[in-house]
PDB file of N, CA and C in Angstrom:
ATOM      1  N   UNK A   1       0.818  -1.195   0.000  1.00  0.00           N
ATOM      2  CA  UNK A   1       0.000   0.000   0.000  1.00  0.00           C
ATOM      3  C   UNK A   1       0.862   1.259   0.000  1.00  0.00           C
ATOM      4  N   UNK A   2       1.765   1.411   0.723  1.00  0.00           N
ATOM      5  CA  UNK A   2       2.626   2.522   0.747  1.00  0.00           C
ATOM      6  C   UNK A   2       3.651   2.598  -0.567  1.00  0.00           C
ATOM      7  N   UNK A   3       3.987   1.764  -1.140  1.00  0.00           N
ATOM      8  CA  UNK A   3       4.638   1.870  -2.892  1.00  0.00           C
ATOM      9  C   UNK A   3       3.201   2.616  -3.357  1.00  0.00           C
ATOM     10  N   UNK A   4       1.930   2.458  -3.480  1.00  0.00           N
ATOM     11  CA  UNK A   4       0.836   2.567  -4.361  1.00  0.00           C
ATOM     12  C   UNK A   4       0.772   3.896  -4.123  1.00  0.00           C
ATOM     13  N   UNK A   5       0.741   4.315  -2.487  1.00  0.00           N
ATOM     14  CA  UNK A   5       0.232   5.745  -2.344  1.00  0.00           C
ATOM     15  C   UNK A   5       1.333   6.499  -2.889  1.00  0.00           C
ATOM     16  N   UNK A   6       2.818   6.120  -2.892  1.00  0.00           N
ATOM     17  CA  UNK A   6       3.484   6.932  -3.208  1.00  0.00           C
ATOM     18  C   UNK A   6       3.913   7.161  -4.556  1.00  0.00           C
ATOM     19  N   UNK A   7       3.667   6.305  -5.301  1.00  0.00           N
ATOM     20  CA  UNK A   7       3.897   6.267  -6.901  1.00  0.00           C
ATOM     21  C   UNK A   7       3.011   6.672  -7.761  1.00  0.00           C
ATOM     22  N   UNK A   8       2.049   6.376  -7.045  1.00  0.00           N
ATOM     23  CA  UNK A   8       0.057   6.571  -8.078  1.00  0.00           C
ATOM     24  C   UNK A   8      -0.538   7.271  -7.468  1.00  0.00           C
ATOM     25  N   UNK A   9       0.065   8.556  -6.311  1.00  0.00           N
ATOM     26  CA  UNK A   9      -1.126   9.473  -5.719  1.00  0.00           C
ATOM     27  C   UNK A   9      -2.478   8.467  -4.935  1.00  0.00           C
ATOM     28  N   UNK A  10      -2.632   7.210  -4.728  1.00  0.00           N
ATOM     29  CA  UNK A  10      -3.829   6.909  -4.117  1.00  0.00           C
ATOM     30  C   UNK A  10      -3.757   6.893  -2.954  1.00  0.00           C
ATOM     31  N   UNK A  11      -5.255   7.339  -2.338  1.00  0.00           N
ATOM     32  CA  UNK A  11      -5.489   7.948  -0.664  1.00  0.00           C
ATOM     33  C   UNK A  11      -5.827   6.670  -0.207  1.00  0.00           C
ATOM     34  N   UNK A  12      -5.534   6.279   0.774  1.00  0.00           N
ATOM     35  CA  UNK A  12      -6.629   5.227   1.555  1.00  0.00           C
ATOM     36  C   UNK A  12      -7.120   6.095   2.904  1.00  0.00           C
ATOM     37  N   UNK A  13      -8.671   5.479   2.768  1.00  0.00           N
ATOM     38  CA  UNK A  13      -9.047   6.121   4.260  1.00  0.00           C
ATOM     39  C   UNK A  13      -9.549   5.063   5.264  1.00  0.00           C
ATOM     40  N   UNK A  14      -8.854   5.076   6.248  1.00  0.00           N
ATOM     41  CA  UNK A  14      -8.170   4.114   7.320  1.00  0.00           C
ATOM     42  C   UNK A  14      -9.769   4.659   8.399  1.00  0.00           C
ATOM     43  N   UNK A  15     -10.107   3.364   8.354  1.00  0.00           N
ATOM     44  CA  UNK A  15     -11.563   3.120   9.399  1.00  0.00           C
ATOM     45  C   UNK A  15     -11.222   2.562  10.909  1.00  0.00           C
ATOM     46  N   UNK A  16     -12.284   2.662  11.655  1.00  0.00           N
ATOM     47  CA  UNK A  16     -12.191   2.037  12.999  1.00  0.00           C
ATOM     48  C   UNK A  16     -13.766   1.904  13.327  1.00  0.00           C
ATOM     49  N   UNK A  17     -14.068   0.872  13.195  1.00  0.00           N
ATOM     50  CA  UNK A  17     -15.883   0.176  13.378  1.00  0.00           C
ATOM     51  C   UNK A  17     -16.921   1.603  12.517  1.00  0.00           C
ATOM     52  N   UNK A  18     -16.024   0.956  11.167  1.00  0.00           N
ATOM     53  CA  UNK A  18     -16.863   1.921   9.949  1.00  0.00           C
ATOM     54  C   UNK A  18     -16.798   3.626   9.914  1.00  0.00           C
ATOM     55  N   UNK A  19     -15.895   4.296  10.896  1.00  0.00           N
ATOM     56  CA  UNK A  19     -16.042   5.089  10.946  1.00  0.00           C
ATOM     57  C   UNK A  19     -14.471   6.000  10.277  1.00  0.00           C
ATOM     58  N   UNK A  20     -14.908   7.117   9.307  1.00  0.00           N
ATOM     59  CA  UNK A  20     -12.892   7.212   8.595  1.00  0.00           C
ATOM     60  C   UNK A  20     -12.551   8.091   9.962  1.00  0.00           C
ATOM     61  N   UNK A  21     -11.155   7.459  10.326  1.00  0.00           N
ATOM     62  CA  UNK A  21     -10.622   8.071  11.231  1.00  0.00           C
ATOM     63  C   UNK A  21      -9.173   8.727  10.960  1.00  0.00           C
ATOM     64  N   UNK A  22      -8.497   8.105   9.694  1.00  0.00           N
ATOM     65  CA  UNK A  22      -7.548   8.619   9.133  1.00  0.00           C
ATOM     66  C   UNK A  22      -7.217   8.323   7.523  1.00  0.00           C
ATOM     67  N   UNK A  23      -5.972   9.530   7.072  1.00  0.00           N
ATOM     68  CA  UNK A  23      -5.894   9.261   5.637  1.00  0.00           C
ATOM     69  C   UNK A  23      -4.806   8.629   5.203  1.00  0.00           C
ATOM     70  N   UNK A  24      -4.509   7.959   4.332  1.00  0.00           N
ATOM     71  CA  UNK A  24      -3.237   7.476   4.173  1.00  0.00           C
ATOM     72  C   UNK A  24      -2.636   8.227   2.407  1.00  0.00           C
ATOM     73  N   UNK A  25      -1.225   8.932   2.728  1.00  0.00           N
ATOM     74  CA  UNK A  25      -1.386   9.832   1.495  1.00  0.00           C
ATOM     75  C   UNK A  25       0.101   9.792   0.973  1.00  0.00           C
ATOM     76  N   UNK A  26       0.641  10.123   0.250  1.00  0.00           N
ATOM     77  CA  UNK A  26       2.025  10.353   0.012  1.00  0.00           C
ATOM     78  C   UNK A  26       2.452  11.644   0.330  1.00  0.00           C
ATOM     79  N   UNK A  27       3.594  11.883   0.454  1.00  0.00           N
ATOM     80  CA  UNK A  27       4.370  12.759   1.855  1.00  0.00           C
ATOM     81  C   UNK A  27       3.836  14.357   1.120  1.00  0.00           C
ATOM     82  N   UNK A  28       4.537  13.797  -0.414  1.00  0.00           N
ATOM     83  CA  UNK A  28       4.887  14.943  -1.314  1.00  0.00           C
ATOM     84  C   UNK A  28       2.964  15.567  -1.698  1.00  0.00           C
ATOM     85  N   UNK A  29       2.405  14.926  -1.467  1.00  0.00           N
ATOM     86  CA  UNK A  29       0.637  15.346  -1.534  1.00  0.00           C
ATOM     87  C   UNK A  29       0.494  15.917  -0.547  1.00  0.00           C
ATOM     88  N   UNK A  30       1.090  15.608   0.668  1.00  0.00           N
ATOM     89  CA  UNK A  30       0.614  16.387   2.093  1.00  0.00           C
ATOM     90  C   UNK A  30       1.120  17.281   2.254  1.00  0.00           C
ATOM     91  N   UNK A  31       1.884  17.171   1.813  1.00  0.00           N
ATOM     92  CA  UNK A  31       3.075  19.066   1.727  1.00  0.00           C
ATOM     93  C   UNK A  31       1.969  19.954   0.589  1.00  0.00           C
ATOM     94  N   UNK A  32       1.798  19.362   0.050  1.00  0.00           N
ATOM     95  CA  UNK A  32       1.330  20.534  -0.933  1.00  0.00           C
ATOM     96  C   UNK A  32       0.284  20.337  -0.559  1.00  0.00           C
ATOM     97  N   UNK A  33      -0.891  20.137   0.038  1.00  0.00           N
ATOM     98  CA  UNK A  33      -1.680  20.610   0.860  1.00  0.00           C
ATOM     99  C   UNK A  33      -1.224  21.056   1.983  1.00  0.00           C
ATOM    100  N   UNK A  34      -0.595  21.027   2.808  1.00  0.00           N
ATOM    101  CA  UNK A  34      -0.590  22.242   3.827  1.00  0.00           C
ATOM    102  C   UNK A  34       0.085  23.465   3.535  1.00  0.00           C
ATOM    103  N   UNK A  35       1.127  23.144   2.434  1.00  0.00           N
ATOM    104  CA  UNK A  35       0.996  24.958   1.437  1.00  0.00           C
ATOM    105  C   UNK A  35       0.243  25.332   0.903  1.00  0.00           C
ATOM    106  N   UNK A  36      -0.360  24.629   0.233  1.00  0.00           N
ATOM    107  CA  UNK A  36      -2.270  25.144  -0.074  1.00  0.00           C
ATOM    108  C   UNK A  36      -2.838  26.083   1.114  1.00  0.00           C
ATOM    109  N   UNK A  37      -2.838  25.183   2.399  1.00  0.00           N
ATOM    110  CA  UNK A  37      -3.442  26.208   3.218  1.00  0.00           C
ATOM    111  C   UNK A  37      -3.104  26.937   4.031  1.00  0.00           C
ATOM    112  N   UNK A  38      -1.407  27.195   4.048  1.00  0.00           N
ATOM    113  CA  UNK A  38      -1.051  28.240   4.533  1.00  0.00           C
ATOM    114  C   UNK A  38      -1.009  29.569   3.128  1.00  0.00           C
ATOM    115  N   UNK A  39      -1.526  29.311   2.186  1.00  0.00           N
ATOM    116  CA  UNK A  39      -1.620  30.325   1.193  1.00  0.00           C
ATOM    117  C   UNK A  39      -3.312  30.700   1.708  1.00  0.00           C
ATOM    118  N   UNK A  40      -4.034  29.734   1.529  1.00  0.00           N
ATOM    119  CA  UNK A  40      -5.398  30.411   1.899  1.00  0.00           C
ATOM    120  C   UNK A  40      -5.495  31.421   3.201  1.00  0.00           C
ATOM    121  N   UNK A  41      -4.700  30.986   4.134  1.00  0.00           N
ATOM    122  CA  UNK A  41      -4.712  31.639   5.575  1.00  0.00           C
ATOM    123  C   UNK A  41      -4.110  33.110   5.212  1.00  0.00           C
ATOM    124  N   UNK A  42      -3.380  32.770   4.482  1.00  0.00           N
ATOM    125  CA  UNK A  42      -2.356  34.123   4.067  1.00  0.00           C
ATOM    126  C   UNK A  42      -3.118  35.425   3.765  1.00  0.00           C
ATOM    127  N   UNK A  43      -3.018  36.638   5.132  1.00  0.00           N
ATOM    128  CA  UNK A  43      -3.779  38.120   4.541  1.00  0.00           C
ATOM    129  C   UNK A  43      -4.165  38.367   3.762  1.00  0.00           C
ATOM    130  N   UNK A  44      -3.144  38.774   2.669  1.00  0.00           N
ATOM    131  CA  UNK A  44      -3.211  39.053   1.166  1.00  0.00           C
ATOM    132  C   UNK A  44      -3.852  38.104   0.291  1.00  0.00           C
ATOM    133  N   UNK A  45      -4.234  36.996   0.695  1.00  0.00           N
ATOM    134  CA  UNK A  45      -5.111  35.691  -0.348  1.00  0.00           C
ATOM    135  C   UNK A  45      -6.294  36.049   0.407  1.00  0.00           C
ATOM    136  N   UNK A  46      -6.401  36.685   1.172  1.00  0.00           N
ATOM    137  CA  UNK A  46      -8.021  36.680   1.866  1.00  0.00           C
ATOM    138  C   UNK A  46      -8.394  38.271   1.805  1.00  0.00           C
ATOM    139  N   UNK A  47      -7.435  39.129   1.470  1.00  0.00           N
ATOM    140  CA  UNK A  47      -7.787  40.212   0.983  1.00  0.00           C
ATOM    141  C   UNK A  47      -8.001  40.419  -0.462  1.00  0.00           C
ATOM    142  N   UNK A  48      -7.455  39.889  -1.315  1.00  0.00           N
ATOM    143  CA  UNK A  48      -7.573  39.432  -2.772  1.00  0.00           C
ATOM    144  C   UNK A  48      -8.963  38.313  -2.839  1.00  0.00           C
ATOM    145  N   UNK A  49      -9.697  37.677  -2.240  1.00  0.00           N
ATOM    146  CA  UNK A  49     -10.634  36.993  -2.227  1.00  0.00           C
ATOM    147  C   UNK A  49     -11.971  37.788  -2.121  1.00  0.00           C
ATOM    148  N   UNK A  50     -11.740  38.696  -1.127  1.00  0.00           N
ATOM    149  CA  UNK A  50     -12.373  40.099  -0.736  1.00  0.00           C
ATOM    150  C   UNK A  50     -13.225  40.545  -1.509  1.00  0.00           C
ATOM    151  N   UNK A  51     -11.571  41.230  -2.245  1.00  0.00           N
ATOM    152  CA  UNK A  51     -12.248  42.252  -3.148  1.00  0.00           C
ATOM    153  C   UNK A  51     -12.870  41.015  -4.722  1.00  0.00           C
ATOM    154  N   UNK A  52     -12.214  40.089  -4.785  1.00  0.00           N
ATOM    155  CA  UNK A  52     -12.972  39.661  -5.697  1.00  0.00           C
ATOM    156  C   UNK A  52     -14.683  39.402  -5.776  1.00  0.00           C
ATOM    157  N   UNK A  53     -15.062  39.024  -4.903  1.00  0.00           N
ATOM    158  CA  UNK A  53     -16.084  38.736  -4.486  1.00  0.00           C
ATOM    159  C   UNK A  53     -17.038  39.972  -4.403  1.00  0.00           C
ATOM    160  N   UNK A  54     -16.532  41.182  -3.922  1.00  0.00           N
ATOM    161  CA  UNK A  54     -17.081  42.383  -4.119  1.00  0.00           C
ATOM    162  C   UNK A  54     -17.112  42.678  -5.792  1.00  0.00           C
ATOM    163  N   UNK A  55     -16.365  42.638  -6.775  1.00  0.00           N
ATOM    164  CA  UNK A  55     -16.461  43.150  -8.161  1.00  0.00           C
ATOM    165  C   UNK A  55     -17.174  42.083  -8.575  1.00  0.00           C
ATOM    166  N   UNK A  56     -17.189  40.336  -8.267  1.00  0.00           N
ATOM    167  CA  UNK A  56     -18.343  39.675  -8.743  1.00  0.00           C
ATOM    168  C   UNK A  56     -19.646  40.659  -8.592  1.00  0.00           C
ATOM    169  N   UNK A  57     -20.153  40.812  -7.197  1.00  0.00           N
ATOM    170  CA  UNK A  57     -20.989  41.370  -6.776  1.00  0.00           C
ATOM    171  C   UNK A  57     -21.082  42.116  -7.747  1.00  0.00           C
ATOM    172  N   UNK A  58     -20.702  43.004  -7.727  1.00  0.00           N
ATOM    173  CA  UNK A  58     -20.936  44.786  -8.490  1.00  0.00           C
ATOM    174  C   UNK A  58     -21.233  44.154  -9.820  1.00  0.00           C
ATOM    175  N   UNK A  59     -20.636  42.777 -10.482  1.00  0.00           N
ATOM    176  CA  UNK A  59     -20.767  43.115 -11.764  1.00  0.00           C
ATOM    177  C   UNK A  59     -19.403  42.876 -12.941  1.00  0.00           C
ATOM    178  N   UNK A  60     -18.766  43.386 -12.111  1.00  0.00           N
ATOM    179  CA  UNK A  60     -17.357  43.512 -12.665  1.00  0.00           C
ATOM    180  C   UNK A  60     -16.349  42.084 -12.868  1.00  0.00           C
ATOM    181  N   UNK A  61     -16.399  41.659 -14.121  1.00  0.00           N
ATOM    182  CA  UNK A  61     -15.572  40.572 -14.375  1.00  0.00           C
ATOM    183  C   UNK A  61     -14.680  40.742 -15.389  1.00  0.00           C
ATOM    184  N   UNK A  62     -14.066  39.726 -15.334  1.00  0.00           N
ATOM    185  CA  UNK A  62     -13.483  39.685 -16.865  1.00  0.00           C
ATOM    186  C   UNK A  62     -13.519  37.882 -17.353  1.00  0.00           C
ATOM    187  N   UNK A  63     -13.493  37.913 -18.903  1.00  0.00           N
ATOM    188  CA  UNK A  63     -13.485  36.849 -19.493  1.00  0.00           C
ATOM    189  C   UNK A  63     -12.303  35.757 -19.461  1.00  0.00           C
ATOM    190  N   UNK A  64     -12.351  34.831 -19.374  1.00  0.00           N
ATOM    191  CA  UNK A  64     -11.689  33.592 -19.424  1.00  0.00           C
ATOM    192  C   UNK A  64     -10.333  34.249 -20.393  1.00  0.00           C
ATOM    193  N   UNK A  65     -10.705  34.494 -21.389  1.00  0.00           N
ATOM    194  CA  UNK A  65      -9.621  34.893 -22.924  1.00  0.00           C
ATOM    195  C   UNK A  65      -9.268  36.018 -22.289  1.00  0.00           C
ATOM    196  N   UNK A  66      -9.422  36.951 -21.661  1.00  0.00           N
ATOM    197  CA  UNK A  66      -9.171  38.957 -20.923  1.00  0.00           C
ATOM    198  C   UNK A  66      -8.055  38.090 -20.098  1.00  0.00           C
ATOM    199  N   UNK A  67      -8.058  36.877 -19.071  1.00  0.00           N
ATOM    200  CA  UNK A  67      -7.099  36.929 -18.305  1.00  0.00           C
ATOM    201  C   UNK A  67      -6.113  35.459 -18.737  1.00  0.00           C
ATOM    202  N   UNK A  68      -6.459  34.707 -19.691  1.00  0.00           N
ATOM    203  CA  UNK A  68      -5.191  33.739 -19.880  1.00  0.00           C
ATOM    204  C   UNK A  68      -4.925  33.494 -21.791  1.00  0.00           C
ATOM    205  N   UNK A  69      -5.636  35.023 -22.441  1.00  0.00           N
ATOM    206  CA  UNK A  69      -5.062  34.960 -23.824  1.00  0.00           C
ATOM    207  C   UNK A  69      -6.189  33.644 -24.497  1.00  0.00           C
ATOM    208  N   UNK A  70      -6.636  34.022 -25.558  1.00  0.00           N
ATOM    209  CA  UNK A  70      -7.642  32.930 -26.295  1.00  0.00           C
ATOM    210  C   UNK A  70      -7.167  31.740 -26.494  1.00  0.00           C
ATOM    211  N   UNK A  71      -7.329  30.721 -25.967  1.00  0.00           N
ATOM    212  CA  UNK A  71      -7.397  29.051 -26.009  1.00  0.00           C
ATOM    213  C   UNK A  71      -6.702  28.799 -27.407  1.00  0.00           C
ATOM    214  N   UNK A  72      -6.262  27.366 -27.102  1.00  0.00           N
ATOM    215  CA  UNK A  72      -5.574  26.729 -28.857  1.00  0.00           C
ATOM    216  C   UNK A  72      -6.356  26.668 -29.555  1.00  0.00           C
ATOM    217  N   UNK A  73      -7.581  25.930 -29.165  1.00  0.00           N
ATOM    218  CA  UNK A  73      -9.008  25.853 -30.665  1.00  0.00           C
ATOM    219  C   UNK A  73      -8.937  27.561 -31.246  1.00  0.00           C
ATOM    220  N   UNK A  74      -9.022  28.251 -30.428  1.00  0.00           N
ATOM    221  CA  UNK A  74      -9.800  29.725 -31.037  1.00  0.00           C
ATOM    222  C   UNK A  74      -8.193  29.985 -31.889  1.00  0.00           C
ATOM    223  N   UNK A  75      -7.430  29.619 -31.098  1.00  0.00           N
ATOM    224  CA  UNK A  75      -6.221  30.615 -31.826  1.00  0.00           C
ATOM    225  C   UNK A  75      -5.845  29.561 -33.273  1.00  0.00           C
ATOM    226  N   UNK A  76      -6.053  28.440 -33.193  1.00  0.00           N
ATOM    227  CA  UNK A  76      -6.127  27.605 -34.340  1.00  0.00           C
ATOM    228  C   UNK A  76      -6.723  28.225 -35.748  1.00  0.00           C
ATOM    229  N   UNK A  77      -8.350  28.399 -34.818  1.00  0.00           N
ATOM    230  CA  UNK A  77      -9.104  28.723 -35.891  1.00  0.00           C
ATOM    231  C   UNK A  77      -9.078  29.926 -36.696  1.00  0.00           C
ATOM    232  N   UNK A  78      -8.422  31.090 -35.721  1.00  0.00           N
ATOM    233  CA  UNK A  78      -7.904  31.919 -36.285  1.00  0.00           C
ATOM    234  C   UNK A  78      -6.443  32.370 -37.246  1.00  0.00           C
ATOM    235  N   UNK A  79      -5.896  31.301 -37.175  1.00  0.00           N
ATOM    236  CA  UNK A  79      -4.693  30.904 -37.912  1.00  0.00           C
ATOM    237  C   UNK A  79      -5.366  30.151 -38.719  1.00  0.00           C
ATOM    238  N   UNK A  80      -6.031  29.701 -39.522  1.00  0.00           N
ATOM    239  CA  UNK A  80      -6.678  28.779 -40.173  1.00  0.00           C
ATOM    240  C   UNK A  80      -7.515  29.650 -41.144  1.00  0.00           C
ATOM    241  N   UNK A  81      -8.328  30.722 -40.949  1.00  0.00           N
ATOM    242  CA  UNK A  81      -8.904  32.056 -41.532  1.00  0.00           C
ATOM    243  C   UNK A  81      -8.077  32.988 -42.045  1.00  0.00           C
ATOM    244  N   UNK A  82      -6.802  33.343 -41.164  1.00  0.00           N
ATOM    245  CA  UNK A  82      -5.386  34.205 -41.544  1.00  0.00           C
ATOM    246  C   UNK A  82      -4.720  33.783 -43.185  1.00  0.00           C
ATOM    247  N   UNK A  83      -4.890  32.307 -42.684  1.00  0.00           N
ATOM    248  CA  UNK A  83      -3.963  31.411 -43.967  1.00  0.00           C
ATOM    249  C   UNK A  83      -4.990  31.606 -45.157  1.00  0.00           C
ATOM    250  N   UNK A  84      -6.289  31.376 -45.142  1.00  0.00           N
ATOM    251  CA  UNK A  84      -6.838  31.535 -46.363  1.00  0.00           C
ATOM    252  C   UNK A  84      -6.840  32.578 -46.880  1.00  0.00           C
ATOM    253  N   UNK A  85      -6.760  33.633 -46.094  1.00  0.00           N
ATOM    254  CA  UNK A  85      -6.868  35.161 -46.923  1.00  0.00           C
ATOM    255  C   UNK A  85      -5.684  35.493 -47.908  1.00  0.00           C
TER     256      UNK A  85
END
């Protein structure tokens, strides 16, 4: 079990009269969850959460393509329209 968790990411969850009482995980998964949540705890990730949540509110977003540049299909297809002209 411990080769499995540590090679293939799989969790086991460790019972005691049906009830989960613990997890069984690889080291390098548990580290990066508890930097996960010392980033969530972190001021500035909960002040940045903040205000996001306030400009949802209001309205104020931006598009998927506004913050990581238009996807391979779109940019394909637009290289694909470029070439015929």
């Amino acid at each position: 079990m411990v080769k499995d968790v540590d090679k293939t990411f799989t969790r086991y969850v460790i019972t005691h009269r049906g009830k989960p009482q613990a997890v069984m995980m690889a080291v390098d998964e548990y580290e990066g969850w508890l930097e996960t949540l010392e980033i969530f705890r972190s001021e500035s990730w909960t002040r940045a959460l903040s205000r996001a949540r306030r400009e949802e509110r209001a309205g104020r977003r931006l598009s998927y393509e506004a913050v990581v540049g238009p996807t391979a299909s779109v940019r394909a297809s637009r290289e694909k329209t470029a070439a015929r002209r």
